[in-house]
N, C-alpha and C. Protein backbone atom coordinates (compact mmCIF):
# COMPACT_ATOMS: atom_id res chain seq x y z
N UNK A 1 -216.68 168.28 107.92
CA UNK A 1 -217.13 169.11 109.01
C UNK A 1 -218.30 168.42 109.71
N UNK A 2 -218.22 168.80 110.93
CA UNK A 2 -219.21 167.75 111.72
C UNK A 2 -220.77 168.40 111.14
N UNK A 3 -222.01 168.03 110.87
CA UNK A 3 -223.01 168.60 110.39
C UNK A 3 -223.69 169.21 111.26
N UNK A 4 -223.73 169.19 113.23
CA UNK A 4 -224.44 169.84 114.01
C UNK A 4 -223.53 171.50 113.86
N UNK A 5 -222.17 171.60 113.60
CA UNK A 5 -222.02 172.39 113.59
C UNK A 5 -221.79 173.01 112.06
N UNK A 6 -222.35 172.64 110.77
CA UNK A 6 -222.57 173.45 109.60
C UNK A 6 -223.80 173.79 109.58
N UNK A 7 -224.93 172.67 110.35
CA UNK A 7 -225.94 173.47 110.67
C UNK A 7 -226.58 174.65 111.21
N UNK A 8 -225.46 174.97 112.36
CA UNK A 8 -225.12 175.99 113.01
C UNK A 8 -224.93 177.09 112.25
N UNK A 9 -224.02 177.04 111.70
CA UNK A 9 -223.20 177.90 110.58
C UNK A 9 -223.99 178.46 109.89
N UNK A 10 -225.11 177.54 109.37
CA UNK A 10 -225.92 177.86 107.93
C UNK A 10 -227.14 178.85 108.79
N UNK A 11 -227.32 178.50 109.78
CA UNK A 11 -228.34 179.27 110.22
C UNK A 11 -227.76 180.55 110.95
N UNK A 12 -227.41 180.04 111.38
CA UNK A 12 -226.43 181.85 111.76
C UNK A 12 -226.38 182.72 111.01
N UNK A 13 -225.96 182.00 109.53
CA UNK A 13 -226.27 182.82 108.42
C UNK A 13 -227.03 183.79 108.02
N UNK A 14 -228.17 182.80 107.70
CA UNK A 14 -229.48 183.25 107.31
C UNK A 14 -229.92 184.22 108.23
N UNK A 15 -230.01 184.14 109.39
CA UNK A 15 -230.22 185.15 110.44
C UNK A 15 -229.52 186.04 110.68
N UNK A 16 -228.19 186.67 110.19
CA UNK A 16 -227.25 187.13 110.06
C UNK A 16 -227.67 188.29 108.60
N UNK A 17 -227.72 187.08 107.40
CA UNK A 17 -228.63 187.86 106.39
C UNK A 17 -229.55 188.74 106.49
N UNK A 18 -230.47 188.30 107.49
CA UNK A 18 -231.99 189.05 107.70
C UNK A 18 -231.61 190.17 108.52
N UNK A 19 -230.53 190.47 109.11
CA UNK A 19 -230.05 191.92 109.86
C UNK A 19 -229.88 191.48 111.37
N UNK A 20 -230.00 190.02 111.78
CA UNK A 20 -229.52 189.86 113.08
C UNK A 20 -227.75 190.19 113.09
N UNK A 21 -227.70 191.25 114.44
CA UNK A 21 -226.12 191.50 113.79
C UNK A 21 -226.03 190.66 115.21
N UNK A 22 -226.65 190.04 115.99
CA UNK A 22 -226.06 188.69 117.18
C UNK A 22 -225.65 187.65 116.55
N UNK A 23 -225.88 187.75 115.34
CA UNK A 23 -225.62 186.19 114.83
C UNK A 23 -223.90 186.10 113.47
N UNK A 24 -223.79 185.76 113.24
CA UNK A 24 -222.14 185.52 112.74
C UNK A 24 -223.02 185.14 111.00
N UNK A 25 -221.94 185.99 110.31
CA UNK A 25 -221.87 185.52 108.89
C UNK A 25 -220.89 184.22 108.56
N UNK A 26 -221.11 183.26 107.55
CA UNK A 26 -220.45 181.91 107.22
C UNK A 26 -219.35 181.88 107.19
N UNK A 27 -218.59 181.30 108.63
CA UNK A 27 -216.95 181.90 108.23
C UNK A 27 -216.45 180.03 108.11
N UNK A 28 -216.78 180.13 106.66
CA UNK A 28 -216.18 178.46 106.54
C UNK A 28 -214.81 178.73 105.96
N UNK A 29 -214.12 179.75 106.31
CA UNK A 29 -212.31 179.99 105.82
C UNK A 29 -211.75 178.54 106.11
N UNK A 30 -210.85 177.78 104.84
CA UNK A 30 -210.68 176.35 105.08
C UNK A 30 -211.33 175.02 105.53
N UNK A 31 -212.70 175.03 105.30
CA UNK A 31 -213.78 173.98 106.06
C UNK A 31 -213.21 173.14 104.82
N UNK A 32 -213.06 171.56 105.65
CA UNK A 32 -213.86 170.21 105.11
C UNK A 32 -215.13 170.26 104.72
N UNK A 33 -215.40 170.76 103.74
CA UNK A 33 -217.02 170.14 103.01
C UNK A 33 -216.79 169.26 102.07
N UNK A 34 -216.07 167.98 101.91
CA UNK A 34 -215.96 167.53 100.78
C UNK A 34 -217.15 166.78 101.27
N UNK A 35 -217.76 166.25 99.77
CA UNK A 35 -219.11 165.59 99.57
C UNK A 35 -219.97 166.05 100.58
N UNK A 36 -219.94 167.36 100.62
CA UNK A 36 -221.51 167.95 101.99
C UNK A 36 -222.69 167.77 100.60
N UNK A 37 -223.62 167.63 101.16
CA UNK A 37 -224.98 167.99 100.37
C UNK A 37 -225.16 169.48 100.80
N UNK A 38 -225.32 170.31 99.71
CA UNK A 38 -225.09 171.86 100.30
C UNK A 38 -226.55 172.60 99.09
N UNK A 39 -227.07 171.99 98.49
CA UNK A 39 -228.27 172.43 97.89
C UNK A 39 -229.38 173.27 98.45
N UNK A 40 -229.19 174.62 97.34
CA UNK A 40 -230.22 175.49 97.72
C UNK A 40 -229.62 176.07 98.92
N UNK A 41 -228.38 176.11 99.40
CA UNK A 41 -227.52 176.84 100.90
C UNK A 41 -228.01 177.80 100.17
N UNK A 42 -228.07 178.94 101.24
CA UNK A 42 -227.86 180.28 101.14
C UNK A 42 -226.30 180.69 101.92
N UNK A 43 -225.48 180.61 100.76
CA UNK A 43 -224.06 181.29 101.06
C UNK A 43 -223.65 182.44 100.59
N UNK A 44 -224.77 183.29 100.40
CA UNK A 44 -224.43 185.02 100.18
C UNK A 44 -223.56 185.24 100.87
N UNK A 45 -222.27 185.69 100.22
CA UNK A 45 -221.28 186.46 100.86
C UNK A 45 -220.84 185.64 102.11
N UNK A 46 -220.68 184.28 101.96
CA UNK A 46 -219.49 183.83 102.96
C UNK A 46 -218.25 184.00 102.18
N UNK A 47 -217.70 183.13 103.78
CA UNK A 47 -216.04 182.82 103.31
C UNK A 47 -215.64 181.69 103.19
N UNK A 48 -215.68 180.92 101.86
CA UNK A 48 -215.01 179.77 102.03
C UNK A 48 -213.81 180.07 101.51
N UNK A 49 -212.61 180.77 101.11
CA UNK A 49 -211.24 181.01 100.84
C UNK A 49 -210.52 179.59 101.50
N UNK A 50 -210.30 179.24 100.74
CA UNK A 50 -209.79 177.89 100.95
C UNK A 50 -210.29 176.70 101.42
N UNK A 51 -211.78 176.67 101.26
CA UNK A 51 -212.59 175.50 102.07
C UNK A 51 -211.75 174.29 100.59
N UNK A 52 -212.16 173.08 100.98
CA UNK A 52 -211.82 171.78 100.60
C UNK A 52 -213.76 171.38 99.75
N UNK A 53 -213.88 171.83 98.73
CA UNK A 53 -215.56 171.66 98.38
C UNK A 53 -215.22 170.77 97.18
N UNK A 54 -214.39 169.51 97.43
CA UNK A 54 -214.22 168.87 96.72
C UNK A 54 -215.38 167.70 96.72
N UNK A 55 -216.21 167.22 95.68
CA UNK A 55 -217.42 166.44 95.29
C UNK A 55 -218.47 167.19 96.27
N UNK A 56 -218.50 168.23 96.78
CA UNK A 56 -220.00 168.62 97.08
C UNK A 56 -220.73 169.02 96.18
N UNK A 57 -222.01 168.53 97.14
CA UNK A 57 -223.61 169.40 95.77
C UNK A 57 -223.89 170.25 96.10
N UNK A 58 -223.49 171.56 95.52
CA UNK A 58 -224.23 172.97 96.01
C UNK A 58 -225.13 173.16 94.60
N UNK A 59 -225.82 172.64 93.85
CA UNK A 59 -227.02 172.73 92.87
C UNK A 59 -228.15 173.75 93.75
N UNK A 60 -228.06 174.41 92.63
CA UNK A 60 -228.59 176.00 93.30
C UNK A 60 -228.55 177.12 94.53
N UNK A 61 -227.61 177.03 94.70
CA UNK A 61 -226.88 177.20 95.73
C UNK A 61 -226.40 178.95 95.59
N UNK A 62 -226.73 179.38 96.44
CA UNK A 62 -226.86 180.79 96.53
C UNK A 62 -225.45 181.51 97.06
N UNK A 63 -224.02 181.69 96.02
CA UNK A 63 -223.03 181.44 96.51
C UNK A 63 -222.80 183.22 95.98
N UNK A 64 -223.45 183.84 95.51
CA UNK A 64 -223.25 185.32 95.17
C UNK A 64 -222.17 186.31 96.27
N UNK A 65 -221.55 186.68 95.56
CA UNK A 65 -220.53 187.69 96.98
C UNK A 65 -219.36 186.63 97.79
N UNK A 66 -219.85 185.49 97.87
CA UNK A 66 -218.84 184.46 98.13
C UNK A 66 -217.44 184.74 98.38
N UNK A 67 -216.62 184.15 98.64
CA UNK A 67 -215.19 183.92 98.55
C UNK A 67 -214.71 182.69 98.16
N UNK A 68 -214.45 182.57 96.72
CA UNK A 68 -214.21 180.78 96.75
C UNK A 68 -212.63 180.82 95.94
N UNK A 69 -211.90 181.98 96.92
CA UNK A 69 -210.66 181.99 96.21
C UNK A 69 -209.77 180.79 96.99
N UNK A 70 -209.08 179.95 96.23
CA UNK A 70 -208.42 178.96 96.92
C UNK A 70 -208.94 177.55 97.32
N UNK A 71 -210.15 177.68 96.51
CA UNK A 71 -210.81 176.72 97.03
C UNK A 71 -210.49 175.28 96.08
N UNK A 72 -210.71 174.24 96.42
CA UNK A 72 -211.15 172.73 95.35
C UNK A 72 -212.11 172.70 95.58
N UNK A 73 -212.71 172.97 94.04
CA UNK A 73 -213.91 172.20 93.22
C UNK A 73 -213.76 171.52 92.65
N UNK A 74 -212.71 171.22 92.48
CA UNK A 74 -212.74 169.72 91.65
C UNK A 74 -214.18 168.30 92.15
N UNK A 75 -215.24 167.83 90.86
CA UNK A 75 -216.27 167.46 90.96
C UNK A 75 -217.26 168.16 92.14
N UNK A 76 -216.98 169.03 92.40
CA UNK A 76 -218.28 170.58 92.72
C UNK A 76 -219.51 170.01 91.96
N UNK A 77 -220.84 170.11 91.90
CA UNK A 77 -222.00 170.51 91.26
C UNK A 77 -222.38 172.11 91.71
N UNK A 78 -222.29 172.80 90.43
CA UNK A 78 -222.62 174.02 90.68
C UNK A 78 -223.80 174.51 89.56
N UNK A 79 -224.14 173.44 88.95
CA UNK A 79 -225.35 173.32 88.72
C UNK A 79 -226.25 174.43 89.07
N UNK A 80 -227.10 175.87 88.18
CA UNK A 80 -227.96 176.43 88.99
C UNK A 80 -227.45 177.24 90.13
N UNK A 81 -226.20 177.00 90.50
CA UNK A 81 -226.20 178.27 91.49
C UNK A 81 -225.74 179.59 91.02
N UNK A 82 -225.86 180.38 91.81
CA UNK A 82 -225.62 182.14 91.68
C UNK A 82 -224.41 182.36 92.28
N UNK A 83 -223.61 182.54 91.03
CA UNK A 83 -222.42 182.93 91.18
C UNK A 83 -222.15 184.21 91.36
N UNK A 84 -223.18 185.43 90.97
CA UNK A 84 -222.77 186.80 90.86
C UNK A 84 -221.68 187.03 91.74
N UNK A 85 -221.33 187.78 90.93
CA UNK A 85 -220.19 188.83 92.16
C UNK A 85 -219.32 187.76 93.19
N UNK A 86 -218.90 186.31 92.78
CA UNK A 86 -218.27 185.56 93.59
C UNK A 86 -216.60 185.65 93.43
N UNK A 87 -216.17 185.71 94.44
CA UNK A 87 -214.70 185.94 94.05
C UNK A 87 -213.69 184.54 93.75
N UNK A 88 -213.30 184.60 92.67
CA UNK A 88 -212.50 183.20 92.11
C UNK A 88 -211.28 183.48 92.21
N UNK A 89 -210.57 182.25 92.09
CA UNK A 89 -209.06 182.29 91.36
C UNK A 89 -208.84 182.14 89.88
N UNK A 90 -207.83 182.16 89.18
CA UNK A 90 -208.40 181.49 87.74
C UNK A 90 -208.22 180.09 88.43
N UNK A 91 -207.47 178.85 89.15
CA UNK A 91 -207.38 178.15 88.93
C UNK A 91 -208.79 177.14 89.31
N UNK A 92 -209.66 178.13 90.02
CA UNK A 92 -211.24 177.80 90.10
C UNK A 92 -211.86 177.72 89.18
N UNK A 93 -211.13 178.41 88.02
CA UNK A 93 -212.08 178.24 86.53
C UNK A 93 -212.07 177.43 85.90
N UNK A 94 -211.24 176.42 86.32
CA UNK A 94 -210.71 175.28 85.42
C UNK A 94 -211.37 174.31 86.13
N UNK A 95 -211.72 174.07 87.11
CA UNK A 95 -212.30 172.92 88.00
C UNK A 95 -213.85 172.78 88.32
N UNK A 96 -214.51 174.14 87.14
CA UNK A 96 -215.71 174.49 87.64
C UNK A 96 -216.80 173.66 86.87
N UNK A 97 -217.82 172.90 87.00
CA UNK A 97 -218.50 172.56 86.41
C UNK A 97 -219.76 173.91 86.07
N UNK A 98 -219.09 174.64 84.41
CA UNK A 98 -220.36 175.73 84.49
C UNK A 98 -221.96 175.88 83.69
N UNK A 99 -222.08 174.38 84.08
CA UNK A 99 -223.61 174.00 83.74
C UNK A 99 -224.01 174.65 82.64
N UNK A 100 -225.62 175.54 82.08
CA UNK A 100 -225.88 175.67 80.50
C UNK A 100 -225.38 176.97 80.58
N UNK A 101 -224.48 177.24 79.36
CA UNK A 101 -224.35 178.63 78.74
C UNK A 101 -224.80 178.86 77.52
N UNK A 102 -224.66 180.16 77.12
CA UNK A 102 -225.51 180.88 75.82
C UNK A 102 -224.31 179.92 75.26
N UNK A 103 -225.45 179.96 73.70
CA UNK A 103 -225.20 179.36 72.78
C UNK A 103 -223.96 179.17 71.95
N UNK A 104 -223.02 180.86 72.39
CA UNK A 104 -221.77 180.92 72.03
C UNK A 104 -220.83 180.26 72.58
N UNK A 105 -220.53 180.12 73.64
CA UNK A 105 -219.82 179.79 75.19
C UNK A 105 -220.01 178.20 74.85
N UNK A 106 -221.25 177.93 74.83
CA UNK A 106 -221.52 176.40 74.98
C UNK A 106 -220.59 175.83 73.53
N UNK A 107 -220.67 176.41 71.89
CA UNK A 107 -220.38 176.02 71.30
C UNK A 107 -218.97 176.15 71.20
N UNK A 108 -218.42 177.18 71.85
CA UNK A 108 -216.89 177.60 72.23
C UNK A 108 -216.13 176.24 72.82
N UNK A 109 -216.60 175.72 73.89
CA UNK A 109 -216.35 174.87 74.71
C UNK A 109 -216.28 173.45 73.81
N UNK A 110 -217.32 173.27 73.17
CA UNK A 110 -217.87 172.01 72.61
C UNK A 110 -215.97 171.50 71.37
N UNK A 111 -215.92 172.93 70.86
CA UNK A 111 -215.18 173.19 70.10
C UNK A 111 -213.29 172.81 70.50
N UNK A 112 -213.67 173.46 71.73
CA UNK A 112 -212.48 172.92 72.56
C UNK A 112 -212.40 171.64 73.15
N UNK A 113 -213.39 171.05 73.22
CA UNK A 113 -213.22 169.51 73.29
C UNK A 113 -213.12 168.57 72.24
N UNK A 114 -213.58 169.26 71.05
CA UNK A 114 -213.17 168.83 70.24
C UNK A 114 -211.88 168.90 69.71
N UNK A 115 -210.70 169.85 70.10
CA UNK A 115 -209.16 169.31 69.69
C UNK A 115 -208.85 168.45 70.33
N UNK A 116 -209.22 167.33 72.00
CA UNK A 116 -209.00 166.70 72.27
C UNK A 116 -209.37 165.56 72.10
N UNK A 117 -210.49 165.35 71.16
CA UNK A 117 -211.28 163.76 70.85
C UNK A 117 -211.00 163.98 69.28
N UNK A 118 -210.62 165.16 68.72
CA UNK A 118 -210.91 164.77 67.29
C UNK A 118 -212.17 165.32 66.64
N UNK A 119 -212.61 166.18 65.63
CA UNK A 119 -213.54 166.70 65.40
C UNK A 119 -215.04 165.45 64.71
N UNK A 120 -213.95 164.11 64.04
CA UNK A 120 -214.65 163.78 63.68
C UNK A 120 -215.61 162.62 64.57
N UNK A 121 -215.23 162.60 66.33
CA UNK A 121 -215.95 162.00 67.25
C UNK A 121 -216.96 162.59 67.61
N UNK A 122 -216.46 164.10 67.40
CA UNK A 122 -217.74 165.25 68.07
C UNK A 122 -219.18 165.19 66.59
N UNK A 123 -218.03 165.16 65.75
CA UNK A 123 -219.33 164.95 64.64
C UNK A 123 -220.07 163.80 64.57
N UNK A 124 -219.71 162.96 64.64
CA UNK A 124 -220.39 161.48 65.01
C UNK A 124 -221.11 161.67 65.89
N UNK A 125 -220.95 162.36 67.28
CA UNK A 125 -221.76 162.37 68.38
C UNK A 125 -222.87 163.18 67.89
N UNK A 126 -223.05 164.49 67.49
CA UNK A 126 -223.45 165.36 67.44
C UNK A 126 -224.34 165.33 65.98
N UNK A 127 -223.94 164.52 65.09
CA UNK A 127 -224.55 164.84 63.71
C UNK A 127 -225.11 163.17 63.43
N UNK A 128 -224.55 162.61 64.07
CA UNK A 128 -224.86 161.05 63.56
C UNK A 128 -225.63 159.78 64.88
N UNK A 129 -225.55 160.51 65.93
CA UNK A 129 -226.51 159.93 67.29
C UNK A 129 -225.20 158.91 68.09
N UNK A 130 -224.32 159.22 67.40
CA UNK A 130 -222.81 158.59 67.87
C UNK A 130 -223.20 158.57 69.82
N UNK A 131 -221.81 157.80 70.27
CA UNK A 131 -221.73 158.03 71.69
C UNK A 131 -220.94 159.60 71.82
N UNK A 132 -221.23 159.81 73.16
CA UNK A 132 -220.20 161.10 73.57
C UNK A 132 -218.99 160.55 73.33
N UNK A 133 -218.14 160.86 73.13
CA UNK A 133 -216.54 161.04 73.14
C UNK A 133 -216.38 161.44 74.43
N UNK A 134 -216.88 161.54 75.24
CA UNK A 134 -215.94 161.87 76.24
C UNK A 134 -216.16 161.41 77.94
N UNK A 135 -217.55 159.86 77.35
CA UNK A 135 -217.59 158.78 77.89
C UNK A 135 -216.49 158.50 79.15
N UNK A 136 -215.41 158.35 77.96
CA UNK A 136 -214.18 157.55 78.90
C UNK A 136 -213.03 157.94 78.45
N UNK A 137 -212.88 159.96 78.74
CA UNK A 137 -211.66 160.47 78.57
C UNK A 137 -211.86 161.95 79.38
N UNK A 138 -211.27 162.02 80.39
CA UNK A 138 -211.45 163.52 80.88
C UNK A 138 -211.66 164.92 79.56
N UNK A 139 -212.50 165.18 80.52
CA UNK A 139 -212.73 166.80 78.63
C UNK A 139 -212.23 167.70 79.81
N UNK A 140 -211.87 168.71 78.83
CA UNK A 140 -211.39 170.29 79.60
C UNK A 140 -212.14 170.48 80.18
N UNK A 141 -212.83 171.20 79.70
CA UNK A 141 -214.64 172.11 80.76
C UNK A 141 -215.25 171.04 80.78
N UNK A 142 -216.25 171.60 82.14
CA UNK A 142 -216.99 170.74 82.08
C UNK A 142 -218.15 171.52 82.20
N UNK A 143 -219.42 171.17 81.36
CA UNK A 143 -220.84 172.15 81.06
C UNK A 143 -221.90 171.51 80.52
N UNK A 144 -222.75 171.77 80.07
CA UNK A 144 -223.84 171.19 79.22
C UNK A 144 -223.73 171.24 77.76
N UNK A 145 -223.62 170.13 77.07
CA UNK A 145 -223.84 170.36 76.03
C UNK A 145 -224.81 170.78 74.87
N UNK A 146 -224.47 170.51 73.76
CA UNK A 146 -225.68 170.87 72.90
C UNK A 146 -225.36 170.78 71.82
N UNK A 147 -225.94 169.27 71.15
CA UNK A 147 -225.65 168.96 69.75
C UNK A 147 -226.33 169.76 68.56
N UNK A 148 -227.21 170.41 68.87
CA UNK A 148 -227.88 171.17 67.88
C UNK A 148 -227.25 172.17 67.52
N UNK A 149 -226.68 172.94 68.24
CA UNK A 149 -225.89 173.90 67.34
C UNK A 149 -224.29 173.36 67.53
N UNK A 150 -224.13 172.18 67.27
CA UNK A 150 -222.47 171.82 67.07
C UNK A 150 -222.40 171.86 65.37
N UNK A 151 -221.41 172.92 65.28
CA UNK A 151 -220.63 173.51 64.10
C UNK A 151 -218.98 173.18 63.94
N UNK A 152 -218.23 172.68 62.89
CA UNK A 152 -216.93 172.17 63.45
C UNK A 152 -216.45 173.34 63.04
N UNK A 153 -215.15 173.68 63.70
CA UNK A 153 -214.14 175.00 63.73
C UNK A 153 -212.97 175.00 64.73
N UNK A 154 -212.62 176.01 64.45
CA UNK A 154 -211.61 176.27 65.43
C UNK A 154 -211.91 177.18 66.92
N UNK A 155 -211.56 176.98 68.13
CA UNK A 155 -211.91 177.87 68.98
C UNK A 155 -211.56 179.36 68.57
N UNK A 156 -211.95 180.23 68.96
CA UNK A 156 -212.10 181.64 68.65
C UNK A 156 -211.07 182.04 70.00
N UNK A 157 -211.55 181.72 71.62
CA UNK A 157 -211.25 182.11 72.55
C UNK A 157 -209.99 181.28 73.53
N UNK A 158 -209.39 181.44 73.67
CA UNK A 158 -208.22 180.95 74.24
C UNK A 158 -207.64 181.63 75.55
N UNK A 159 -207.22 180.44 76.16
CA UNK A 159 -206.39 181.11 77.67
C UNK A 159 -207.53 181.96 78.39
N UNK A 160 -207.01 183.19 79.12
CA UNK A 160 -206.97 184.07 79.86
C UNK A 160 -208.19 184.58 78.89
N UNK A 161 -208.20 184.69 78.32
CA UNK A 161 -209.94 185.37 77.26
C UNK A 161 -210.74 184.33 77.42
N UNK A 162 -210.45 183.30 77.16
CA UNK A 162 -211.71 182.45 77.30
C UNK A 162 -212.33 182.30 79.21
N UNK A 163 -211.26 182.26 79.92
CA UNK A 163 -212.06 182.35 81.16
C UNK A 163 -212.97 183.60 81.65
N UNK A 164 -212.35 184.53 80.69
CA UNK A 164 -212.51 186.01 81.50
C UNK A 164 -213.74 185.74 80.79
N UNK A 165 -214.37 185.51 79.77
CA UNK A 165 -215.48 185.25 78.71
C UNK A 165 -216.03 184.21 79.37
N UNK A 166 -216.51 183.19 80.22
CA UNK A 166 -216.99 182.56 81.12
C UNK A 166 -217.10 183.23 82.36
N UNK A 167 -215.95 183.88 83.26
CA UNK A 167 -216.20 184.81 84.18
C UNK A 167 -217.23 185.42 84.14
N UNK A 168 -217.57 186.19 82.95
CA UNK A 168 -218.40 187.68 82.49
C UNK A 168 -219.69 186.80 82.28
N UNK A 169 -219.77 185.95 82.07
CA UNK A 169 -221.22 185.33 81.36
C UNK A 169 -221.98 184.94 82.80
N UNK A 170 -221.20 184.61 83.70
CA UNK A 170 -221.51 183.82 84.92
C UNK A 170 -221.43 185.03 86.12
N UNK A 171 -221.00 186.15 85.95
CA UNK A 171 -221.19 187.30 86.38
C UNK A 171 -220.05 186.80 87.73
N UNK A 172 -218.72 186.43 87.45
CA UNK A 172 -217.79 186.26 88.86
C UNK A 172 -216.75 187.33 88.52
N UNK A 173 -216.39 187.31 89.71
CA UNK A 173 -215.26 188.64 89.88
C UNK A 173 -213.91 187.32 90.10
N UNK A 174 -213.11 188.32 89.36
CA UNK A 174 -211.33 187.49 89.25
C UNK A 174 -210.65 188.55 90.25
């Protein structure tokens, strides 16, 4: 998207936010933002339903009320932003990078990357100062880790529960 006119957009916004009703709420329905620098936007309650937000940085990024049904995130940074109340697809859940979660979630995840490297790479990484395992192999989720509480097991949460259990933690509407 050309940037004189997302600039536009973004401020319309904000002024739109503050109760100017002359000014237009974010109607990025299908925008090119791939690789925008979008940090710290205030996108309360736009529409990106189908924008293209493939490799943008929205790191803290104020995306609450949103519409990001239909969208690619694939390599998104969503890092820090406010997801509340954002409307997803599931297939947004899979492409989401969802930065630090509680301790359960995080070790849930860790757990699930571990049927794909092998438990005893994650233990090496995690118990022995090993490399990541997952260096130079796509992992499922993508999040923050945390070797301190890596415990080996089996995932607990699966499919359609495990997103809805990331959904709920991250406060998004399906």
């Amino acid at each position: 998207m050309d940037q004189d006119k997302l600039a536009t957009i973004l401020k319309n916004h904000k002024l739109w936010l503050e109760g100017n009703t002359d000014k237009n709420w974010a109607d990025l329905w299908g925008a090119d933002l791939r690789k925008e620098n979008l940090r710290w936007a205030n996108l309360r309650g736009a529409d990106l339903w189908g924008a293209n937000l493939w490799g943008a940085d929205l790191l803290g990024a104020d995306l609450s009320g949103a519409d990001l049904r239909c969208t690619n995130l694939r390599g998104t940074n969503l890092m820090g932003a406010d997801l509340r109340k954002t409307k997803y697809g599931v297939l947004n859940l899979l492409q989401t990078n969802w930065g630090n979660l509680s301790d359960t979630l995080t070790l849930e995840l860790m757990r699930h990357d571990a049927e794909l490297c092998r438990t005893e790479a994650m233990n090496n990484w995690a118990l022995s100062g090993g490399s990541c395992p997952f260096s130079d192999m796509e992992r499922g989720f993508h999040f923050v880790e945390n070797k301190e509480i890596w415990k080996p097991g089996s995932p607990r949460l699966r499919g359609i529960e495990l997103l809805l259990a990331l959904a709920n933690e991250k406060e998004i509407s399906l």
